[in-house]
PDB file of N, CA and C in Angstrom:
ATOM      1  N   UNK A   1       0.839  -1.180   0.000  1.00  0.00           N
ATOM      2  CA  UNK A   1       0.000   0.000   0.000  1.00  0.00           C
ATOM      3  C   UNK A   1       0.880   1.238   0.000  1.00  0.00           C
ATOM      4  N   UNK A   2       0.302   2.178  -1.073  1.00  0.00           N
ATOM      5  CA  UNK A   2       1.223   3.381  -0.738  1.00  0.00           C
ATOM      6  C   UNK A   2       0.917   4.434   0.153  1.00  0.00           C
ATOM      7  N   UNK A   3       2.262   5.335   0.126  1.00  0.00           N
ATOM      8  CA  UNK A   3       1.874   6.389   1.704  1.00  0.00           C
ATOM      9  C   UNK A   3       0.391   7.195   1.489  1.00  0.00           C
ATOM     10  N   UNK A   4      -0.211   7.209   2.345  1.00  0.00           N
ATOM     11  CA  UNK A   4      -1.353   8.323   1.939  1.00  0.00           C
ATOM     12  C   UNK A   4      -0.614   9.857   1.708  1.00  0.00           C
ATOM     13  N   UNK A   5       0.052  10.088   1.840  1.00  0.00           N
ATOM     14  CA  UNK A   5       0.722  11.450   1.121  1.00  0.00           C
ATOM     15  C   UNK A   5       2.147  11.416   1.112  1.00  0.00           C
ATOM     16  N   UNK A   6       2.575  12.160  -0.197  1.00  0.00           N
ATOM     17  CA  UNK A   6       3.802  11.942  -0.026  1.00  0.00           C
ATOM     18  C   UNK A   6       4.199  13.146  -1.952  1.00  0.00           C
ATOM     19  N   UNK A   7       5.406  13.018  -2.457  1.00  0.00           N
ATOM     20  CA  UNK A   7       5.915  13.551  -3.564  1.00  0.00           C
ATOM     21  C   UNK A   7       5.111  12.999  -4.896  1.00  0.00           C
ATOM     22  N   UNK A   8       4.642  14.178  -5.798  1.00  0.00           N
ATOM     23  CA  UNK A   8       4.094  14.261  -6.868  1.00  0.00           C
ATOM     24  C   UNK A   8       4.661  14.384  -7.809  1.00  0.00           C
ATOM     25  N   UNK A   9       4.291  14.650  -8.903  1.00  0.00           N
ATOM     26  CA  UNK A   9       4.957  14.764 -10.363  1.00  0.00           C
ATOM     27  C   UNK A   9       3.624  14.912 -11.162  1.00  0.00           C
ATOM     28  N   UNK A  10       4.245  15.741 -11.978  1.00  0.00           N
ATOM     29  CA  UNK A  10       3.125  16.012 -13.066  1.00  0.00           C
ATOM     30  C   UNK A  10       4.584  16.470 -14.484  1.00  0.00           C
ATOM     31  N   UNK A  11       3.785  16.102 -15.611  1.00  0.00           N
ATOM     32  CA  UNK A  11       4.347  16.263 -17.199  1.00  0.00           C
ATOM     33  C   UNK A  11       3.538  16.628 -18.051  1.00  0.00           C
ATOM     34  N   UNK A  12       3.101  17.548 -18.919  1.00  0.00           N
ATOM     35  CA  UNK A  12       2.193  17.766 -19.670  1.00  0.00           C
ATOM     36  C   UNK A  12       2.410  18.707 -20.947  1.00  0.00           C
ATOM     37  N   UNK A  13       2.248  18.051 -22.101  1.00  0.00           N
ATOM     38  CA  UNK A  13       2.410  18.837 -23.121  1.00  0.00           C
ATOM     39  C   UNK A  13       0.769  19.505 -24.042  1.00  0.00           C
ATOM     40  N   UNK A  14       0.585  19.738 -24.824  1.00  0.00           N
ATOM     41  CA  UNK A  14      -0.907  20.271 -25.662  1.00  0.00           C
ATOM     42  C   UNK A  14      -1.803  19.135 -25.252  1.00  0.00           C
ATOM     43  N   UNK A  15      -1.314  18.135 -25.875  1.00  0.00           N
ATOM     44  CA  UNK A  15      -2.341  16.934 -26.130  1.00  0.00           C
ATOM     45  C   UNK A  15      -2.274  15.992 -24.423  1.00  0.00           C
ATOM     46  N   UNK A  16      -1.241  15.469 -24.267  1.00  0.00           N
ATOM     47  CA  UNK A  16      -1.114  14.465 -22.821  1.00  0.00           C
ATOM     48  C   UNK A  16      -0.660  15.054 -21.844  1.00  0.00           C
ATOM     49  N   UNK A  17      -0.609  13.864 -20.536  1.00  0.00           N
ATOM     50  CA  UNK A  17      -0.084  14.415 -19.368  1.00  0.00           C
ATOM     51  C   UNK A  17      -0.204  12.834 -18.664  1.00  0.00           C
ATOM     52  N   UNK A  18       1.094  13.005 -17.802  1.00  0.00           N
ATOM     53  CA  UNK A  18       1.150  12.239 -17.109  1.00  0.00           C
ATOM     54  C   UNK A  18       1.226  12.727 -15.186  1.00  0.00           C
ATOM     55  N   UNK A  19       0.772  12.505 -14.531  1.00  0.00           N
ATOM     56  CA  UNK A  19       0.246  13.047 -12.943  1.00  0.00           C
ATOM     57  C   UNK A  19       0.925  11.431 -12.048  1.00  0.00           C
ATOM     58  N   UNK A  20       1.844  11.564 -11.293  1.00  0.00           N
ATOM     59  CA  UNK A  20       2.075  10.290 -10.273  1.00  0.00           C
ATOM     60  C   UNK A  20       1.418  11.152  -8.934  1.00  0.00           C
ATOM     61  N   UNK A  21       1.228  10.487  -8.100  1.00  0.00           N
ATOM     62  CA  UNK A  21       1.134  10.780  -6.792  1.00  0.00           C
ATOM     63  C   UNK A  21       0.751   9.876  -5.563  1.00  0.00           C
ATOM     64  N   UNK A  22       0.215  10.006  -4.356  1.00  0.00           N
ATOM     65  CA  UNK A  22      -0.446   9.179  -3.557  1.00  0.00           C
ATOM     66  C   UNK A  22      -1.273   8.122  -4.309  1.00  0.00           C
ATOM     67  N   UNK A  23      -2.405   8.695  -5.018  1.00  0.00           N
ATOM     68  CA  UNK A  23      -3.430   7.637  -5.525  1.00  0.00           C
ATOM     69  C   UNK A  23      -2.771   6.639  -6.284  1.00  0.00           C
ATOM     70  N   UNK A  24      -2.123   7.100  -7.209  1.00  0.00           N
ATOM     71  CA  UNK A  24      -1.501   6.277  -8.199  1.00  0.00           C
ATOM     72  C   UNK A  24      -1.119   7.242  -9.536  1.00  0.00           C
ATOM     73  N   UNK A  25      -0.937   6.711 -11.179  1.00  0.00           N
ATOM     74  CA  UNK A  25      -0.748   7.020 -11.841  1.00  0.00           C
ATOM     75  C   UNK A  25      -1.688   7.574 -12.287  1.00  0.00           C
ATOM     76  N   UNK A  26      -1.768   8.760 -13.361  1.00  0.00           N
ATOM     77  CA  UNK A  26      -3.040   9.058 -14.046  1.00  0.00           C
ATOM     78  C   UNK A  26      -2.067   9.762 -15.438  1.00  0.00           C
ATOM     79  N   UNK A  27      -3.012   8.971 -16.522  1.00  0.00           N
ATOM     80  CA  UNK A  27      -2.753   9.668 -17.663  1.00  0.00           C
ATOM     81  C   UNK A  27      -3.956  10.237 -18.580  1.00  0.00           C
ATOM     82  N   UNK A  28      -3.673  11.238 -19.451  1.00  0.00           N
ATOM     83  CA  UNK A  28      -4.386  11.709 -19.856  1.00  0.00           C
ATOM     84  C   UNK A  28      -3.764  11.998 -21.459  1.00  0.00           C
ATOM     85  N   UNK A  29      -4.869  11.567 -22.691  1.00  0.00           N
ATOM     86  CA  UNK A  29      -4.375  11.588 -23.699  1.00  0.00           C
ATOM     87  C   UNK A  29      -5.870  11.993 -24.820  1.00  0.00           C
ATOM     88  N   UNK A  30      -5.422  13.402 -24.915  1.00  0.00           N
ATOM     89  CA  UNK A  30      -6.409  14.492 -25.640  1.00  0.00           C
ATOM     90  C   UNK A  30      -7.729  14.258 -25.068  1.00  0.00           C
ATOM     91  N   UNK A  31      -8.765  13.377 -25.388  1.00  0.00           N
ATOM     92  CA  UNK A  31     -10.201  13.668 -24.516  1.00  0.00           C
ATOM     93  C   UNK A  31     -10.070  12.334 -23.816  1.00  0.00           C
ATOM     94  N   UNK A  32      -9.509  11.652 -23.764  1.00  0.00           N
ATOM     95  CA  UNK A  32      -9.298  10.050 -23.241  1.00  0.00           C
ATOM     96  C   UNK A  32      -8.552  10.471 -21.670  1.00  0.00           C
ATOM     97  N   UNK A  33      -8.619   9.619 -20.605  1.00  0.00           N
ATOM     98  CA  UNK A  33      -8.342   9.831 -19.143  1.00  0.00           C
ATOM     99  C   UNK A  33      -8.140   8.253 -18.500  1.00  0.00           C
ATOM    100  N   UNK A  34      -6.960   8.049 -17.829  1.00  0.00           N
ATOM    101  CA  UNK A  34      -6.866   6.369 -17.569  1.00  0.00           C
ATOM    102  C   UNK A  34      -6.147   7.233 -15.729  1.00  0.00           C
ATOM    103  N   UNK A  35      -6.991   6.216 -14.673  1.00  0.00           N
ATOM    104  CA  UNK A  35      -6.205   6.088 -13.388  1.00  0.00           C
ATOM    105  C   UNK A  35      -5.860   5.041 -13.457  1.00  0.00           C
ATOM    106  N   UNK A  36      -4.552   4.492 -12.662  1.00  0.00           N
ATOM    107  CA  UNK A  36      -4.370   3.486 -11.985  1.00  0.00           C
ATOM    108  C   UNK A  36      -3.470   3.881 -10.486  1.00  0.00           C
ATOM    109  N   UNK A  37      -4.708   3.004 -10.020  1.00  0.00           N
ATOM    110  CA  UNK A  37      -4.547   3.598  -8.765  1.00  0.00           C
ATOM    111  C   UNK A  37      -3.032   2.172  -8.053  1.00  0.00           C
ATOM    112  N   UNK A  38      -2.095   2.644  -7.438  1.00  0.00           N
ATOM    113  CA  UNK A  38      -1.166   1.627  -6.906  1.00  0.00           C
ATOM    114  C   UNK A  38      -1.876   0.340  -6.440  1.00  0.00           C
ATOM    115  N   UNK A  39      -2.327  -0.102  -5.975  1.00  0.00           N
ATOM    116  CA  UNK A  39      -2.717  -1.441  -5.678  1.00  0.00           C
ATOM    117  C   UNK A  39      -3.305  -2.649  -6.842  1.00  0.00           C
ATOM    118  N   UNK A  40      -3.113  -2.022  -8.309  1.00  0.00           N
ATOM    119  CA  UNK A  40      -3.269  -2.455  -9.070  1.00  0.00           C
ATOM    120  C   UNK A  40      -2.202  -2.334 -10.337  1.00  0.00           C
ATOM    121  N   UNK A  41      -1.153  -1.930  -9.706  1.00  0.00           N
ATOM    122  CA  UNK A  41      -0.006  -1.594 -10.658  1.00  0.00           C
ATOM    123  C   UNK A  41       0.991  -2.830 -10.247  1.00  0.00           C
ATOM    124  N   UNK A  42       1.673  -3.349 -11.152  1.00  0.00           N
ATOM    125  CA  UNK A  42       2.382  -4.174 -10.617  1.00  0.00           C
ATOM    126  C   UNK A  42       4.126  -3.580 -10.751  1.00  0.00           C
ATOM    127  N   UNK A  43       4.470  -2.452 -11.764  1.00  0.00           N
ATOM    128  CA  UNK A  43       5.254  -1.588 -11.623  1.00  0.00           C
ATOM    129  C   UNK A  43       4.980  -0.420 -12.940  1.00  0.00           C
ATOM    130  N   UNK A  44       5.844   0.752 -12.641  1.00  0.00           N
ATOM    131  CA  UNK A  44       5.740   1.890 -13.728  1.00  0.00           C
ATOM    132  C   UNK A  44       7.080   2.016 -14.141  1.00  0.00           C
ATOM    133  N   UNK A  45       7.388   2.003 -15.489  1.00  0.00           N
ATOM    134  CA  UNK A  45       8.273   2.426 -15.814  1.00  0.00           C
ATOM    135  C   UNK A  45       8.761   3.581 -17.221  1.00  0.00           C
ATOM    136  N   UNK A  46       9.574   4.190 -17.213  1.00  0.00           N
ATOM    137  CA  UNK A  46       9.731   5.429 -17.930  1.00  0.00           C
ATOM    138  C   UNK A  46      11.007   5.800 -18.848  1.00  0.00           C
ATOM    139  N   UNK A  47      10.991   5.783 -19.719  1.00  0.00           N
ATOM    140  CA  UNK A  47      12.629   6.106 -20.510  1.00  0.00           C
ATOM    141  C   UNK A  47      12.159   7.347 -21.541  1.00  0.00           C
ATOM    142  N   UNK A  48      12.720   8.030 -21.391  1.00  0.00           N
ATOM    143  CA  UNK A  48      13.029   8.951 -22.580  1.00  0.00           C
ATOM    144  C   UNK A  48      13.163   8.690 -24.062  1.00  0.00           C
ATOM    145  N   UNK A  49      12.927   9.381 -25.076  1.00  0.00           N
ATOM    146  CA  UNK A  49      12.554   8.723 -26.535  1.00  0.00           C
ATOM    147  C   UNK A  49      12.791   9.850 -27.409  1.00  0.00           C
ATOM    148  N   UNK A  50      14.114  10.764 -27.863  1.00  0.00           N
ATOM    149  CA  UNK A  50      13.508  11.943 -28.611  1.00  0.00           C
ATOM    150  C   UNK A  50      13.403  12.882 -28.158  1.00  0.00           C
ATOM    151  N   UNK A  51      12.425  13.665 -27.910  1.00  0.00           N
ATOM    152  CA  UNK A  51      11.751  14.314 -26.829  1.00  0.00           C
ATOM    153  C   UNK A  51      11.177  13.970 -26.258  1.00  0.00           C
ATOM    154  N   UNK A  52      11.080  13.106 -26.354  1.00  0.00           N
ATOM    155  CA  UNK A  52       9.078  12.520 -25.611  1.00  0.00           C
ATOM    156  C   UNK A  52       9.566  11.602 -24.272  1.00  0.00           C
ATOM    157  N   UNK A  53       8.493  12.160 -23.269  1.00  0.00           N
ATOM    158  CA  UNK A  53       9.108  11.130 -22.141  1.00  0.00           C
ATOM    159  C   UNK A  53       7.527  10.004 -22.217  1.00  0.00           C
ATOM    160  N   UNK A  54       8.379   8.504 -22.176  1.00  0.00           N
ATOM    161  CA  UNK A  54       7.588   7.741 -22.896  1.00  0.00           C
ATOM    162  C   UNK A  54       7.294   7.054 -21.213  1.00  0.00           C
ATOM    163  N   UNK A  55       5.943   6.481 -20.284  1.00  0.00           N
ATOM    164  CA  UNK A  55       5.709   6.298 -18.990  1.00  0.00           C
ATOM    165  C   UNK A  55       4.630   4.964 -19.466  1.00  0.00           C
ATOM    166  N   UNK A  56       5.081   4.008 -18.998  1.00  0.00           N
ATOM    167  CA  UNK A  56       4.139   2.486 -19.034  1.00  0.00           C
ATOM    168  C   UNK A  56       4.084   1.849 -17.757  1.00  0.00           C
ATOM    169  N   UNK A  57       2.641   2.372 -17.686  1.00  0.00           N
ATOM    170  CA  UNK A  57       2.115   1.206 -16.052  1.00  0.00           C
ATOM    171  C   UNK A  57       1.804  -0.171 -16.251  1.00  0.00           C
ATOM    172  N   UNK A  58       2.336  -0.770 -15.747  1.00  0.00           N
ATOM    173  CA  UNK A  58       2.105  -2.502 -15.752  1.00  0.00           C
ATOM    174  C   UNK A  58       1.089  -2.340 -15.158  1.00  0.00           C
ATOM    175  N   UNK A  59       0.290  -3.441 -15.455  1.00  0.00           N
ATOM    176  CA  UNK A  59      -0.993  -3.502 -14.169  1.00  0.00           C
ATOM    177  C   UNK A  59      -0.875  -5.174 -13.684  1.00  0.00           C
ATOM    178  N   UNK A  60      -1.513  -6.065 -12.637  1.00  0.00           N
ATOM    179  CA  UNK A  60      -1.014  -6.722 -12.343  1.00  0.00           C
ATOM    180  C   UNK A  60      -1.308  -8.167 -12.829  1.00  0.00           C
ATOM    181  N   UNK A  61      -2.634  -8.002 -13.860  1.00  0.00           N
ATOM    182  CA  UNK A  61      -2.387  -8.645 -14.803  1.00  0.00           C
ATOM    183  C   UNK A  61      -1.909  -8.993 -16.462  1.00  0.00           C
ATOM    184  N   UNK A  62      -0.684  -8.164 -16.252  1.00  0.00           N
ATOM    185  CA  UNK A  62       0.488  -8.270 -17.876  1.00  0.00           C
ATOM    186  C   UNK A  62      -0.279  -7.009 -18.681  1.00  0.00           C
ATOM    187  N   UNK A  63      -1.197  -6.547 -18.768  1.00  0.00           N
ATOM    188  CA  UNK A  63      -1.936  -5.459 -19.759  1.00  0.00           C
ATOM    189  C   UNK A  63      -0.738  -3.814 -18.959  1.00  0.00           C
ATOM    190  N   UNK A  64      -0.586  -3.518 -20.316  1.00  0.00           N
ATOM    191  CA  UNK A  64       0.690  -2.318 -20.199  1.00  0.00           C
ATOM    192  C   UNK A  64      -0.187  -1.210 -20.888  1.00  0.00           C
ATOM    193  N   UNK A  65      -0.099  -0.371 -20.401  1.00  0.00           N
ATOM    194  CA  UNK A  65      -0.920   1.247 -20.742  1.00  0.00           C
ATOM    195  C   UNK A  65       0.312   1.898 -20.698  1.00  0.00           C
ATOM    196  N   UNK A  66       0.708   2.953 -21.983  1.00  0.00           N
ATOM    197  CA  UNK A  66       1.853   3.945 -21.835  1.00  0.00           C
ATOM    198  C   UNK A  66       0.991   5.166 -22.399  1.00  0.00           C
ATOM    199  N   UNK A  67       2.019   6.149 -22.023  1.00  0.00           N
ATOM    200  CA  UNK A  67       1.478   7.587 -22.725  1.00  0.00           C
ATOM    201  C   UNK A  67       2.750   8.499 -22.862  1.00  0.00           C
ATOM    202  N   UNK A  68       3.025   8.993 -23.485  1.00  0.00           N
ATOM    203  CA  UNK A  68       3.894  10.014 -24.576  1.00  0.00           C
ATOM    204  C   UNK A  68       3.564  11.112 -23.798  1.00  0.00           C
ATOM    205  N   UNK A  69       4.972  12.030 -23.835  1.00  0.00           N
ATOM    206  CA  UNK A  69       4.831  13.295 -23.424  1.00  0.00           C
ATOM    207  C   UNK A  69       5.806  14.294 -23.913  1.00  0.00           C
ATOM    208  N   UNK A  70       5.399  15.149 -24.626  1.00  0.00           N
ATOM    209  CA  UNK A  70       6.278  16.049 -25.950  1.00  0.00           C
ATOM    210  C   UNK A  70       6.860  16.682 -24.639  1.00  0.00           C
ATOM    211  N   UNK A  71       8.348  16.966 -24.365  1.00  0.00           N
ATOM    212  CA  UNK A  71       9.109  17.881 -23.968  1.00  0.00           C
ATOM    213  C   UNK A  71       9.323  19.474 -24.982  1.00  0.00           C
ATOM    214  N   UNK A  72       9.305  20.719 -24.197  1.00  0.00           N
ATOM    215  CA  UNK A  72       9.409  21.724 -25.242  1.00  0.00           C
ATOM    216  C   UNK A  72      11.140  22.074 -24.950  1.00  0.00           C
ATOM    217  N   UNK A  73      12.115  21.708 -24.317  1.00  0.00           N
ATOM    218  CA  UNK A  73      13.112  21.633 -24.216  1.00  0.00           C
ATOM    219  C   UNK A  73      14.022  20.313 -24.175  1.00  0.00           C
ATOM    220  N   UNK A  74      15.298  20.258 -24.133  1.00  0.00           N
ATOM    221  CA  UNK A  74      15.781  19.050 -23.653  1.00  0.00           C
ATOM    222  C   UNK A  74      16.282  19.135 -22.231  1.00  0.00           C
ATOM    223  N   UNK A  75      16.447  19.951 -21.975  1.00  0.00           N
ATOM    224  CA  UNK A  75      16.757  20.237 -20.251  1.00  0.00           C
ATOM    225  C   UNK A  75      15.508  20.198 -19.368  1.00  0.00           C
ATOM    226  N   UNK A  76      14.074  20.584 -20.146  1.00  0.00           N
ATOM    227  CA  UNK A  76      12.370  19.919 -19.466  1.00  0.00           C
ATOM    228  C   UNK A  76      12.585  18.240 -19.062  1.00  0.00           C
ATOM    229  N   UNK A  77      12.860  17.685 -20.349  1.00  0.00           N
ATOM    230  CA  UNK A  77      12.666  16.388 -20.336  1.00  0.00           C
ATOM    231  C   UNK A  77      13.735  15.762 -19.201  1.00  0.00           C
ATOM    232  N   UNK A  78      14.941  16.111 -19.460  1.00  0.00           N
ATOM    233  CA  UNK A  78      15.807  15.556 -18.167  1.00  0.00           C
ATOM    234  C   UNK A  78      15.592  15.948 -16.834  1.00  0.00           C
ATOM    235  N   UNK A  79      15.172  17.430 -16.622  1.00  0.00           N
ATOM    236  CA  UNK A  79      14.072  17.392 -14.880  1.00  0.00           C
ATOM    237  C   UNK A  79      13.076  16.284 -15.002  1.00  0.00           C
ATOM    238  N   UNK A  80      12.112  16.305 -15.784  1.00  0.00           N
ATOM    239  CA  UNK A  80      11.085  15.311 -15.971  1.00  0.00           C
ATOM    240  C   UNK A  80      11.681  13.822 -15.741  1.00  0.00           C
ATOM    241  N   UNK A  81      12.458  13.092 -16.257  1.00  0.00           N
ATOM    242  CA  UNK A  81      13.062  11.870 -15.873  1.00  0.00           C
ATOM    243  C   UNK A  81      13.920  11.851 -14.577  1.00  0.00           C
ATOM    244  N   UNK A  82      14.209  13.152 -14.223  1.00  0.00           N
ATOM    245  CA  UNK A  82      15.198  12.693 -12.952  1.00  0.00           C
ATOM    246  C   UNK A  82      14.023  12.931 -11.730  1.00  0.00           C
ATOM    247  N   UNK A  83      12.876  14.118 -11.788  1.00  0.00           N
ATOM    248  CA  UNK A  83      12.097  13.918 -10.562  1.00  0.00           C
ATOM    249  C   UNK A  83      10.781  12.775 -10.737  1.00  0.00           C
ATOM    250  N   UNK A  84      10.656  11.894 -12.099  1.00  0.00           N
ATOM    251  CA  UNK A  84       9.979  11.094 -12.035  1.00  0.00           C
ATOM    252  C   UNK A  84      10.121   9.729 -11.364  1.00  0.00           C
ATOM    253  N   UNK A  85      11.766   9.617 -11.979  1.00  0.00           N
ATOM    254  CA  UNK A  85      12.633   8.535 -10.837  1.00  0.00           C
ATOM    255  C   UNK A  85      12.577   8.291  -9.549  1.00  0.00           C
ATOM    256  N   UNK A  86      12.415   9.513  -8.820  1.00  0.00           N
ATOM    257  CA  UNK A  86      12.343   9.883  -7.179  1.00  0.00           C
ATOM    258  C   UNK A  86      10.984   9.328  -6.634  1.00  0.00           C
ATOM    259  N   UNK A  87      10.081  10.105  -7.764  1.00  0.00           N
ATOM    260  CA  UNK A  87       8.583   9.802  -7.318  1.00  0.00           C
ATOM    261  C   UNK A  87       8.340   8.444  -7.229  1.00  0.00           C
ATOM    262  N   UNK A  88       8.716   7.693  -8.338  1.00  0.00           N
ATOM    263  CA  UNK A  88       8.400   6.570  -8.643  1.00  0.00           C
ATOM    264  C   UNK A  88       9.264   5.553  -7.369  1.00  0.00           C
ATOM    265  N   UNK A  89      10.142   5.978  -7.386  1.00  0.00           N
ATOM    266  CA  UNK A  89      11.113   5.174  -6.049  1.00  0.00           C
ATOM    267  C   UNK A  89       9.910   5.288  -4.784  1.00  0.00           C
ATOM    268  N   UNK A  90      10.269   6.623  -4.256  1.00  0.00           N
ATOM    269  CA  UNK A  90       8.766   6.893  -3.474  1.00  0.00           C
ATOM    270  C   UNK A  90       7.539   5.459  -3.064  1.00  0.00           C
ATOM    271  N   UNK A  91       6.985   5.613  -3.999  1.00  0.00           N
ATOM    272  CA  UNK A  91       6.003   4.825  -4.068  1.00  0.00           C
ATOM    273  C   UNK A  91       6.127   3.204  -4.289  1.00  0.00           C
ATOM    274  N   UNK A  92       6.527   2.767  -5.148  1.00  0.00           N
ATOM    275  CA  UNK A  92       6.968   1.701  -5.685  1.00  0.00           C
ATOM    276  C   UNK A  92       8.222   0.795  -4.525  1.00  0.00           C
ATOM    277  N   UNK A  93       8.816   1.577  -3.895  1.00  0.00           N
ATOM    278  CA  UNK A  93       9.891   0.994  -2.834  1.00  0.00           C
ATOM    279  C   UNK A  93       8.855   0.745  -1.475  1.00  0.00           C
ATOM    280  N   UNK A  94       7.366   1.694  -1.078  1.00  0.00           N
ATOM    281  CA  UNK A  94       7.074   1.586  -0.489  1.00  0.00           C
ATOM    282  C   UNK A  94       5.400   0.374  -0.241  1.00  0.00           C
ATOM    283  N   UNK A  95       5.803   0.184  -1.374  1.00  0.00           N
ATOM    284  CA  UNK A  95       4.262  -1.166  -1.697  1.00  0.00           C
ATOM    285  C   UNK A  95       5.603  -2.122  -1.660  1.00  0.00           C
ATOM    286  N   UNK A  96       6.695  -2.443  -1.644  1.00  0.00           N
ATOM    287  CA  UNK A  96       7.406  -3.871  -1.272  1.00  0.00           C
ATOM    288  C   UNK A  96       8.114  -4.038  -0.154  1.00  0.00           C
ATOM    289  N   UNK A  97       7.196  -3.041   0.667  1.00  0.00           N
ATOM    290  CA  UNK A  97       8.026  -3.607   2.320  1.00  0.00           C
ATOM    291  C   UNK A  97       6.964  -4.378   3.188  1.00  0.00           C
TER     292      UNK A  97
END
């Protein structure tokens, strides 16, 4: 279970956005909207692509949801991967104790 509060993250370009936090993941892609809330994630993971920071939630049965996120710099996108890392540690270190 994750902390009931704790470090956020948000990414968002015109069209998507990606939001981590307490609840879980949330993406958003032009009129389309997906939660997954942690207790149904089995992990998240994130690599960079280009510009685009590319974010795929496992869920805990094998079905993978990702979403794209246009960086308008390259120095955006590398804050974006280094405080997404943290967040994701955050949470994810704290559902395996």
């Amino acid at each position: 279970m994750a902390p009931p509060d704790g470090p956020e993250f948000l990414a968002a370009d015109a069209d998507n956005g990606v939001a981590v936090g307490p609840e879980g993941v949330h993406f958003s892609q032009g009129v389309y909207a997906a939660d997954f809330p942690w207790p149904h994630l089995q992990t998240v993971q994130f690599q960079s692509y280009g510009a685009y920071l590319c974010v795929a939630a496992v869920l805990l049965d094998g079905r993978v949801f990702e979403c794209r996120v246009k960086a308008r710099r390259m120095s955006a996108l590398q804050t974006w991967c280094t405080e997404l890392g943290g967040v994701l540690q955050h949470y994810l270190s704290a559902r395996q104790r």
